[in-house]
Protein backbone atom coordinates (compact mmCIF):
# COMPACT_ATOMS: atom_id res chain seq x y z
CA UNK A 1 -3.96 26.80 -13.87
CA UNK A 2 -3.55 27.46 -17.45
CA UNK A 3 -3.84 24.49 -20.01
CA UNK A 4 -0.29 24.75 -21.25
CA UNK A 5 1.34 24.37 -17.58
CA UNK A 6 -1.26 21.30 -16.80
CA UNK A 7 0.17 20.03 -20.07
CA UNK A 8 3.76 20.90 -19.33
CA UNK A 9 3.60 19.45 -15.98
CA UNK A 10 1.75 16.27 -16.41
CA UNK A 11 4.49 15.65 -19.30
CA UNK A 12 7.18 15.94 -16.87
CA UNK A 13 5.86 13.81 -14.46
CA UNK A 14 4.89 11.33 -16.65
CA UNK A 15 8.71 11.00 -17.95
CA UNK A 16 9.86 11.02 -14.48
CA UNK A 17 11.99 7.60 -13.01
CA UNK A 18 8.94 8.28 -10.36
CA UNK A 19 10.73 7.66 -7.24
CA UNK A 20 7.67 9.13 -5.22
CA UNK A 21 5.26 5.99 -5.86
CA UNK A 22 7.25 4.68 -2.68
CA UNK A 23 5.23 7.38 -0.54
CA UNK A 24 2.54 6.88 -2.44
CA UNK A 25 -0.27 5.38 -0.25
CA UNK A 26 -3.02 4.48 -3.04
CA UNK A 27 0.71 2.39 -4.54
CA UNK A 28 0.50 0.80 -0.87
CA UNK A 29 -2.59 -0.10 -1.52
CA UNK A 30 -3.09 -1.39 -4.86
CA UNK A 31 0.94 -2.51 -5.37
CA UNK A 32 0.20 -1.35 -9.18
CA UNK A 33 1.78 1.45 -11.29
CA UNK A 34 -1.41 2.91 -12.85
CA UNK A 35 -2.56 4.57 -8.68
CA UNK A 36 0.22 6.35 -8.67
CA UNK A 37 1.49 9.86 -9.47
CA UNK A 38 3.42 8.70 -12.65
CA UNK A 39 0.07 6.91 -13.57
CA UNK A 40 -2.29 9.34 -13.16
CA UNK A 41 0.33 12.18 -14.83
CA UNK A 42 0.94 9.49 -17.46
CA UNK A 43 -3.41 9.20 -18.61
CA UNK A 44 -3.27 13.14 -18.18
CA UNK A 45 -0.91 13.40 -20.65
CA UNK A 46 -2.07 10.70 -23.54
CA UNK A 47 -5.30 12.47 -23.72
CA UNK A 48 -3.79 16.20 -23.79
CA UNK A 49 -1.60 14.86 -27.14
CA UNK A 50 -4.31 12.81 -28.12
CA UNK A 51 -2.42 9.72 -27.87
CA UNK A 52 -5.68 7.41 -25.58
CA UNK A 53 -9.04 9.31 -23.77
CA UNK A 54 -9.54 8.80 -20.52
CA UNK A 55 -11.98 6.11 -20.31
CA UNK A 56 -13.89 4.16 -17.43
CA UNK A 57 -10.07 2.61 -16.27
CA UNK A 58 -8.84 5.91 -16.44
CA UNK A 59 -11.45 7.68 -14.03
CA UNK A 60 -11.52 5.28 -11.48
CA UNK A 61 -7.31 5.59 -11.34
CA UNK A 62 -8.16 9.45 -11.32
CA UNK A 63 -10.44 9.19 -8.47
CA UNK A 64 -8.06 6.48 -6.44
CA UNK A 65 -6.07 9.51 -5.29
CA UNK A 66 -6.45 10.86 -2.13
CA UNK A 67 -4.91 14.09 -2.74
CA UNK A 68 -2.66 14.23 -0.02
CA UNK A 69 0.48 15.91 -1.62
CA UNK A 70 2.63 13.38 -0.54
CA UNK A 71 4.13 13.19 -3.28
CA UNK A 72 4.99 16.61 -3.76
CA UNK A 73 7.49 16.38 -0.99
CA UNK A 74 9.75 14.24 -3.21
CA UNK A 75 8.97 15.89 -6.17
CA UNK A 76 12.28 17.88 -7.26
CA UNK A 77 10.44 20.07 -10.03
CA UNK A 78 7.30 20.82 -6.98
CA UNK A 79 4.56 19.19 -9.57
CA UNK A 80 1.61 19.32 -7.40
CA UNK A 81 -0.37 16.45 -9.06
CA UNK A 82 -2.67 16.40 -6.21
CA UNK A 83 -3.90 19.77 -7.68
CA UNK A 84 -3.94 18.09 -11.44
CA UNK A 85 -5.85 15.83 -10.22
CA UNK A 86 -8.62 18.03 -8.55
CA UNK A 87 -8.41 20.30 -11.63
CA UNK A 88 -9.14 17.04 -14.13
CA UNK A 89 -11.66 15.69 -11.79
CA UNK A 90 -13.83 18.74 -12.50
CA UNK A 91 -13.39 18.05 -16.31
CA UNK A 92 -15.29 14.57 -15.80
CA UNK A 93 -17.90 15.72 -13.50
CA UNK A 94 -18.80 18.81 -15.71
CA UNK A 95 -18.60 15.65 -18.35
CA UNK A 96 -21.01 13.13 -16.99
CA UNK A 97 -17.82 10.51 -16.34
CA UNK A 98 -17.51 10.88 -12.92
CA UNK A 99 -17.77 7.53 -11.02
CA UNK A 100 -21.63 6.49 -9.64
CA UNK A 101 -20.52 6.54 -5.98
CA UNK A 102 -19.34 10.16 -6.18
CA UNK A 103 -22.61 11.01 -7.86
CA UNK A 104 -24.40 9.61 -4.74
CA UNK A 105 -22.19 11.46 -2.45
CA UNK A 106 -22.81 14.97 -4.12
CA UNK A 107 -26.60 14.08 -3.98
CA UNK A 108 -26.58 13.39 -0.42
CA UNK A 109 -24.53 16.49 0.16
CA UNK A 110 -27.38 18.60 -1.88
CA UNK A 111 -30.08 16.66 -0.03
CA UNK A 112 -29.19 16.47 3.30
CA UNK A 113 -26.20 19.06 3.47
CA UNK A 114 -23.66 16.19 4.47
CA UNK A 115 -22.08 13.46 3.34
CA UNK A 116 -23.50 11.10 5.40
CA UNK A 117 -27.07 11.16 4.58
CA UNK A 118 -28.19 12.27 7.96
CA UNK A 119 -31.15 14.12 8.65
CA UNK A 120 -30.06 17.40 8.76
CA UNK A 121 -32.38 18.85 11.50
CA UNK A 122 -30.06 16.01 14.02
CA UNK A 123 -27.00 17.83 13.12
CA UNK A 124 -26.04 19.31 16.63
CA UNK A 125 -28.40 17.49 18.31
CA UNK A 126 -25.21 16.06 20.80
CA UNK A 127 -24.20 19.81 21.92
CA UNK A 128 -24.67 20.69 25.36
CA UNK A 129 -23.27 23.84 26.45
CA UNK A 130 -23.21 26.08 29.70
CA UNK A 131 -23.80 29.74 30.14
CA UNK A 132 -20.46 31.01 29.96
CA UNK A 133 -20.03 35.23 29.70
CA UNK A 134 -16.76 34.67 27.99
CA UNK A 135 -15.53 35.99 25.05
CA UNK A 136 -17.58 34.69 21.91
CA UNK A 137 -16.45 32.14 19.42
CA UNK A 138 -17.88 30.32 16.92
CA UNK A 139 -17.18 26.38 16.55
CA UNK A 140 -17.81 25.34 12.72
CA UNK A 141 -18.39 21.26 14.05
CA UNK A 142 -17.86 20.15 10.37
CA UNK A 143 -19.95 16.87 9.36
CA UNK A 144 -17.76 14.11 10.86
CA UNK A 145 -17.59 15.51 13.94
CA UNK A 146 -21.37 16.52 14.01
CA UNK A 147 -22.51 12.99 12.94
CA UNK A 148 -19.75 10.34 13.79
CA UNK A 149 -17.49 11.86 16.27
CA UNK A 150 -19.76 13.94 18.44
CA UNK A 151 -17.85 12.94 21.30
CA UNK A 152 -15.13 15.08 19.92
CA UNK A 153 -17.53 17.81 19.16
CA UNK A 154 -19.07 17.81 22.83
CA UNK A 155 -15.23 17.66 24.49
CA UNK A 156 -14.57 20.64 21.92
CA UNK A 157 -17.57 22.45 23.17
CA UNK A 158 -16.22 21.36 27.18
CA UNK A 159 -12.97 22.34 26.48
CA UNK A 160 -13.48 26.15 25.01
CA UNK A 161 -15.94 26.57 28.25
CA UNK A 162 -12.97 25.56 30.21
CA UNK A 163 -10.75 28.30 28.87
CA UNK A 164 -13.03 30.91 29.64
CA UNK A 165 -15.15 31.45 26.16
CA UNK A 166 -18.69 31.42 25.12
CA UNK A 167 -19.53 28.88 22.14
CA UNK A 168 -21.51 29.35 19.41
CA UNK A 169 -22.55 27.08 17.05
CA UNK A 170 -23.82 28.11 13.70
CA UNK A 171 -27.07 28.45 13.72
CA UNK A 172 -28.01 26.80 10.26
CA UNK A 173 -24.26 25.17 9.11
CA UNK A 174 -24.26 23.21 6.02
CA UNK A 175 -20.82 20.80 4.96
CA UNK A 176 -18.48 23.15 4.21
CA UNK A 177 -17.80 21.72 0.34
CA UNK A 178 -14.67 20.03 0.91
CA UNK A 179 -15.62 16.51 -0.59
CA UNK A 180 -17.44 17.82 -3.63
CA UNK A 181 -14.46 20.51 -4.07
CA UNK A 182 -12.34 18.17 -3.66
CA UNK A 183 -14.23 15.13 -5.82
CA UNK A 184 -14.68 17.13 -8.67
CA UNK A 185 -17.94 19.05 -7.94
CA UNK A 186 -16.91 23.00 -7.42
CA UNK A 187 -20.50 23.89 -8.50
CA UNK A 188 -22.24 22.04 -5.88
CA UNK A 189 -19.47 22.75 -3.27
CA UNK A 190 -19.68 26.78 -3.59
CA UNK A 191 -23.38 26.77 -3.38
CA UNK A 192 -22.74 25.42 0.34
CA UNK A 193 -19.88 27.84 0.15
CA UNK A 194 -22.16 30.56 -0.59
CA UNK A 195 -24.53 29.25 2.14
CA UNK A 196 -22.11 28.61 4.92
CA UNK A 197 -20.25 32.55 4.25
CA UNK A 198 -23.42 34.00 4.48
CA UNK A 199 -24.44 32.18 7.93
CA UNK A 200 -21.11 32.89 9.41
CA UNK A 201 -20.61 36.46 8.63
CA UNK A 202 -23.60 37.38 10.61
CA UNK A 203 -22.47 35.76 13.31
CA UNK A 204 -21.72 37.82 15.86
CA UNK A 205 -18.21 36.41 17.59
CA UNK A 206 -14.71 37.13 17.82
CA UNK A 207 -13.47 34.10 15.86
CA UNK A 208 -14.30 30.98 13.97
CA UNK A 209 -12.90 27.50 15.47
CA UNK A 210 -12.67 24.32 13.46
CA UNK A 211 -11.29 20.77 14.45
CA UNK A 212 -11.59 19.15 11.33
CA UNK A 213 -8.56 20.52 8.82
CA UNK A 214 -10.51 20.08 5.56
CA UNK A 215 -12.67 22.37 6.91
CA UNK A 216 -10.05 24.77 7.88
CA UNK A 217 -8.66 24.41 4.53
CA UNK A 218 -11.78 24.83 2.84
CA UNK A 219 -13.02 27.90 4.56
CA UNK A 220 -9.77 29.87 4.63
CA UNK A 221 -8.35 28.94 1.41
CA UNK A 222 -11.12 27.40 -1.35
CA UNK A 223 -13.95 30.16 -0.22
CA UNK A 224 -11.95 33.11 -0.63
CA UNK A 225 -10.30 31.94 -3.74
CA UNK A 226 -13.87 31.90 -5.41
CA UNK A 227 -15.04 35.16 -3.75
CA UNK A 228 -16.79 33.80 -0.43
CA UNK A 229 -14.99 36.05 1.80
CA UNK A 230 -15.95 35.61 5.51
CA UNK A 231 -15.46 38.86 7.71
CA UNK A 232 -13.73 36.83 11.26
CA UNK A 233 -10.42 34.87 11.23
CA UNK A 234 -11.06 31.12 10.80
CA UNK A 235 -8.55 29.34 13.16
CA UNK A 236 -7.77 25.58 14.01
CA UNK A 237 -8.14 24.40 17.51
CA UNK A 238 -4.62 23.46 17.40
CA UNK A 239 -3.29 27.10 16.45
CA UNK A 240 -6.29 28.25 18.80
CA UNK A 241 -5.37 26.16 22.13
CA UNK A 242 -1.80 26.57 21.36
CA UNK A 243 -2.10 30.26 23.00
CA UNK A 244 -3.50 28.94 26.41
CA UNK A 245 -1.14 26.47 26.98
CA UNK A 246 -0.63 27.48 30.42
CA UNK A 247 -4.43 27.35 30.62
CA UNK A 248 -4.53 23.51 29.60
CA UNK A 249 -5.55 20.87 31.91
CA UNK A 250 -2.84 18.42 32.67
CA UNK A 251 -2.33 14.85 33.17
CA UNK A 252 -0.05 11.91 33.42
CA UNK A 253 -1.02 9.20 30.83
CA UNK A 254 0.44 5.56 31.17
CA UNK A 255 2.08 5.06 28.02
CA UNK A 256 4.33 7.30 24.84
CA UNK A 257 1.80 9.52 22.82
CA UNK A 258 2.30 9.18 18.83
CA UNK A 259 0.74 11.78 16.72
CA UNK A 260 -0.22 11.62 13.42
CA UNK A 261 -0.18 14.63 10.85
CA UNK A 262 -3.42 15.45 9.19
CA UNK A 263 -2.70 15.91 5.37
CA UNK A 264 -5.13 18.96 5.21
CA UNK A 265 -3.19 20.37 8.40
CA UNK A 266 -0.06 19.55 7.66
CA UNK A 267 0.92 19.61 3.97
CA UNK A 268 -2.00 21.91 2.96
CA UNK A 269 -1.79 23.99 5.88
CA UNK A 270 2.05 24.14 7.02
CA UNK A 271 1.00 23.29 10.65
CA UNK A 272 3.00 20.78 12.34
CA UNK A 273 3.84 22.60 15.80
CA UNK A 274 0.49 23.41 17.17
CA UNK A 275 -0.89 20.43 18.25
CA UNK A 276 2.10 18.51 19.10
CA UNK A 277 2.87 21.33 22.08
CA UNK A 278 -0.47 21.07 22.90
CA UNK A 279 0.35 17.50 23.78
CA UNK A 280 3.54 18.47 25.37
CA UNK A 281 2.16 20.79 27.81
CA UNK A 282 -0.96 18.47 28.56
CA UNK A 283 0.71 15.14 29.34
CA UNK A 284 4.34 16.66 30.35
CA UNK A 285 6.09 15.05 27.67
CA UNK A 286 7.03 14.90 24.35
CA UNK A 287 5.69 13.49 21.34
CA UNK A 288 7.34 10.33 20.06
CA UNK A 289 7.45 10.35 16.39
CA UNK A 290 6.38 7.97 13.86
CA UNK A 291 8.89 7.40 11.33
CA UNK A 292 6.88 8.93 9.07
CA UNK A 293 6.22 12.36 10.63
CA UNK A 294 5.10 15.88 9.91
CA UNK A 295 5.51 16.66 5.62
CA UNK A 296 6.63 12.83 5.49
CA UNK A 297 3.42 11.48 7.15
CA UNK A 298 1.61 8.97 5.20
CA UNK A 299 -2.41 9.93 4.84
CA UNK A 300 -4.50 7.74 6.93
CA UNK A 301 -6.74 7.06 3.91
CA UNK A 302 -9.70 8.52 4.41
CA UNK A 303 -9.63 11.45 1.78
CA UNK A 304 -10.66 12.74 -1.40
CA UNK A 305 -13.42 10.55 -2.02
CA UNK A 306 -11.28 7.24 -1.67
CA UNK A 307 -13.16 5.62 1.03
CA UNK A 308 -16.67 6.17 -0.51
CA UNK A 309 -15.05 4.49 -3.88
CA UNK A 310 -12.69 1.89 -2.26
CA UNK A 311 -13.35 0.97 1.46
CA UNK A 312 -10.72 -1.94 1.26
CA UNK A 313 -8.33 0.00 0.15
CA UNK A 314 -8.96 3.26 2.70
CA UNK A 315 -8.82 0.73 5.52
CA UNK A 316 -5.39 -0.85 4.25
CA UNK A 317 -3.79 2.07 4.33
CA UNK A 318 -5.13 3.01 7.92
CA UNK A 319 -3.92 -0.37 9.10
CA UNK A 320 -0.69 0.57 7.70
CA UNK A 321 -1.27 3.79 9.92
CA UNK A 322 -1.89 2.19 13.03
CA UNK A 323 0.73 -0.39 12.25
CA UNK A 324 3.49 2.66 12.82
CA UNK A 325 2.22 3.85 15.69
CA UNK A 326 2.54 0.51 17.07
CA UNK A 327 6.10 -0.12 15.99
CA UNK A 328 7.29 3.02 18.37
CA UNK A 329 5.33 1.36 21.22
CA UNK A 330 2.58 4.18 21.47
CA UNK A 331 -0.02 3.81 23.94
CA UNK A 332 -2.10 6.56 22.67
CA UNK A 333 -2.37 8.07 19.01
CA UNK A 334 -3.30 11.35 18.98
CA UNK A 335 -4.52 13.27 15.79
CA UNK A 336 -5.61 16.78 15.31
CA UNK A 337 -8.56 15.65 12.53
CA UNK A 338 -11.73 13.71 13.49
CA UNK A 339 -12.13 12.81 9.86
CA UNK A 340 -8.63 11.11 10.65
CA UNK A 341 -9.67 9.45 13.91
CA UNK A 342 -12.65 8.20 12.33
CA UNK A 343 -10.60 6.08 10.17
CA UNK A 344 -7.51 5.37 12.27
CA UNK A 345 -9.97 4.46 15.72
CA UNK A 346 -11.88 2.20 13.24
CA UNK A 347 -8.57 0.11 12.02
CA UNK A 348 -6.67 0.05 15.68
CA UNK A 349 -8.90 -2.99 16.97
CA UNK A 350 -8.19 -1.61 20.67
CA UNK A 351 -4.93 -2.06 20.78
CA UNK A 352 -4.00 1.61 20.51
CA UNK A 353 -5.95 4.04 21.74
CA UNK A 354 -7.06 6.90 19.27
CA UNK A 355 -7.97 10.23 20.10
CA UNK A 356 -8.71 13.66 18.37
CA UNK A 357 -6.89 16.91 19.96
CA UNK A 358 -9.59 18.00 22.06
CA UNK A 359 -10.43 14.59 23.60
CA UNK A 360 -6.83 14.02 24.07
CA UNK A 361 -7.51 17.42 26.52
CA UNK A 362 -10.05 16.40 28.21
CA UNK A 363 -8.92 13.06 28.86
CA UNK A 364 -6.02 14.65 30.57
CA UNK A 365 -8.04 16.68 33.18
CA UNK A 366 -10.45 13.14 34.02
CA UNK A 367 -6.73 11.62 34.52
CA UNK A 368 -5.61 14.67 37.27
CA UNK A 369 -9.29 14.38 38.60
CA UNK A 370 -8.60 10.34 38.92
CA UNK A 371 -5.33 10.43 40.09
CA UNK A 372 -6.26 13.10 42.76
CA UNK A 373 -9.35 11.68 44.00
């Protein structure tokens, strides 16, 4: 984006009445006007006329934004401050200002080749797979799934074998860059890039599978824009399930299913059908919607670096989650994002229960196995 429409845009917003701080989940959080999109549009703009640089106060309101676009849906002249955000955050890494916790995360990225810090030699340690002859595909297990949800990862795994296909997992798969991209750190993030397009495209399968849409966005969007072209369609397991729906094992479950709209899936992605007839044709019935639903869905708090820098503040906002599935009476809350479920199964205190797509599957053939027993 060239300087003068950064400049042009961050003036507008910052002159706005800023009716959009009332989607705003970092405003949920913090009830203050500097985390919000007027705020951080508003510190953009004083330093491009000179008026106040952005100091400490100023990064840490930059990095309380979790990039989830919300705000663009209200936005009437489509300024996609998420974007300005991103764009400035690089300014203050390739400056030295970036905050000491998102330093630590890009070291244990470069270290370990995830966020997490775990050894990376344990990274599909949970996979167990059969000897299917099925067609080939490739599952890109992502870190969250690999490391914190690798019950997810294993019903994945179960779940493609089902259908008929042959999974792969890469043989040496690094994070795919998403939270240094997205933190400020494109450097770092395209050397995994680079890494991760080079592993894949000798892969010899049909198709790439992800669950985790930062992932998906990452690898079909960020990699090609900076030239890491990979040679096999990247699909979500949403998109990819929704084409064997008649395949699908069904179930009754014993209570209304909620689901709740990935921000890297939905807004960043435009896909809101997929999984939710997925969950239709598994349990026989339809989703029942949040009040906040599909390009109005409120983030679950767990992006962009927000609950490395403020774990208070992620898990407020996932309460605040959880809190509308509970007010339409679901029973189960299904996602389509371990990164999401992380958070959201972490902040329901077992009163809900929280499940990513694929376990949401699965679940439903043990329930027609345990109801036909």
């Amino acid at each position: 984006m060239e300087p003068d429409t950064i400049a042009e845009q961050v003036r507008m917003c910052g002159a706005c009445p800023k009716m959009c701080r009332h989607v705003c989940p970092t405003f949920f959080a913090w009830r203050s006007e500097a985390p919000t999109p007027h705020g951080r549009a508003l510190l953009m703009h004083q330093e491009i006329t000179g008026t106040r640089e952005i100091d400490e106060r100023g990064v840490e309101v930059l990095y309380q934004c979790l990039e989830c676009s919300h705000c663009l849906t209200w936005c009437k002249p489509e300024i996609d401050i998420a974007t300005l955000v991103e764009i400035k955050r690089r300014d203050l890494v390739k400056s030295g200002q970036q905050p000491e916790a998102i330093s630590r995360l890009t070291g244990l990225v470069k270290k370990n080749h995830n966020p997490f810090g775990e050894e990376h030699s344990k990274r599909s340690d949970w996979i167990k797979t059969s000897n299917s002859k099925g067609s080939r595909v490739l599952y890109f297990t992502g870190c969250t799934a690999a490391y914190r949800e690798t019950g997810s990862a294993q019903d994945t795994v179960s779940l493609l074998e089902h259908l008929g296909y042959s999974v792969e997992i890469a043989p040496d798969e690094w994070c795919c860059g998403s939270p240094l991209i997205r933190t400020g750190d494109v450097d770092s993030g395209f050397e995994l890039a680079k890494h991760n397009a080079e592993v894949l495209n000798r892969t010899d399968v049909e198709a790439i599978l992800v669950t985790c849409p930062g992932c998906y966005r990452t690898l079909t969007s960020d990699y090609s824009e900076y030239g890491h072209e990979l040679n096999k369609p990247v699909q979500h397991i949403s998109e990819f399930l929704r084409i064997s729906l008649d395949k699908l094992p069904k179930g009754k479950f014993d209570g209304p299913i909620t689901f709740h709209d990935p921000c890297h899936l939905g807004r960043h992605s435009g896909i809101y059908d997929a999984p939710r007839e997925v969950i239709a044709a598994v349990s026989g019935s339809s989703v029942v919607e949040m009040e906040r639903n599909k390009e109005n869905a409120m983030c679950c708090g767990n992006g962009a670096g927000l609950r490395t820098m403020f774990p208070d503040h992620a898990k407020k906002i996932g309460d605040e989650r959880i809190r509308h599935a509970k007010n339409v009476d679901a029973q189960y809350l299904v996602t389509s994002c371990p990164f999401c479920k992380n958070m959201l199964a972490s902040q329901s205190e077992n009163e809900i229960t929280v499940l990513d797509l694929p376990e949401f599957v699965m679940m439903a053939e043990k329930v027609h196995y345990d109801k036909t027993d």
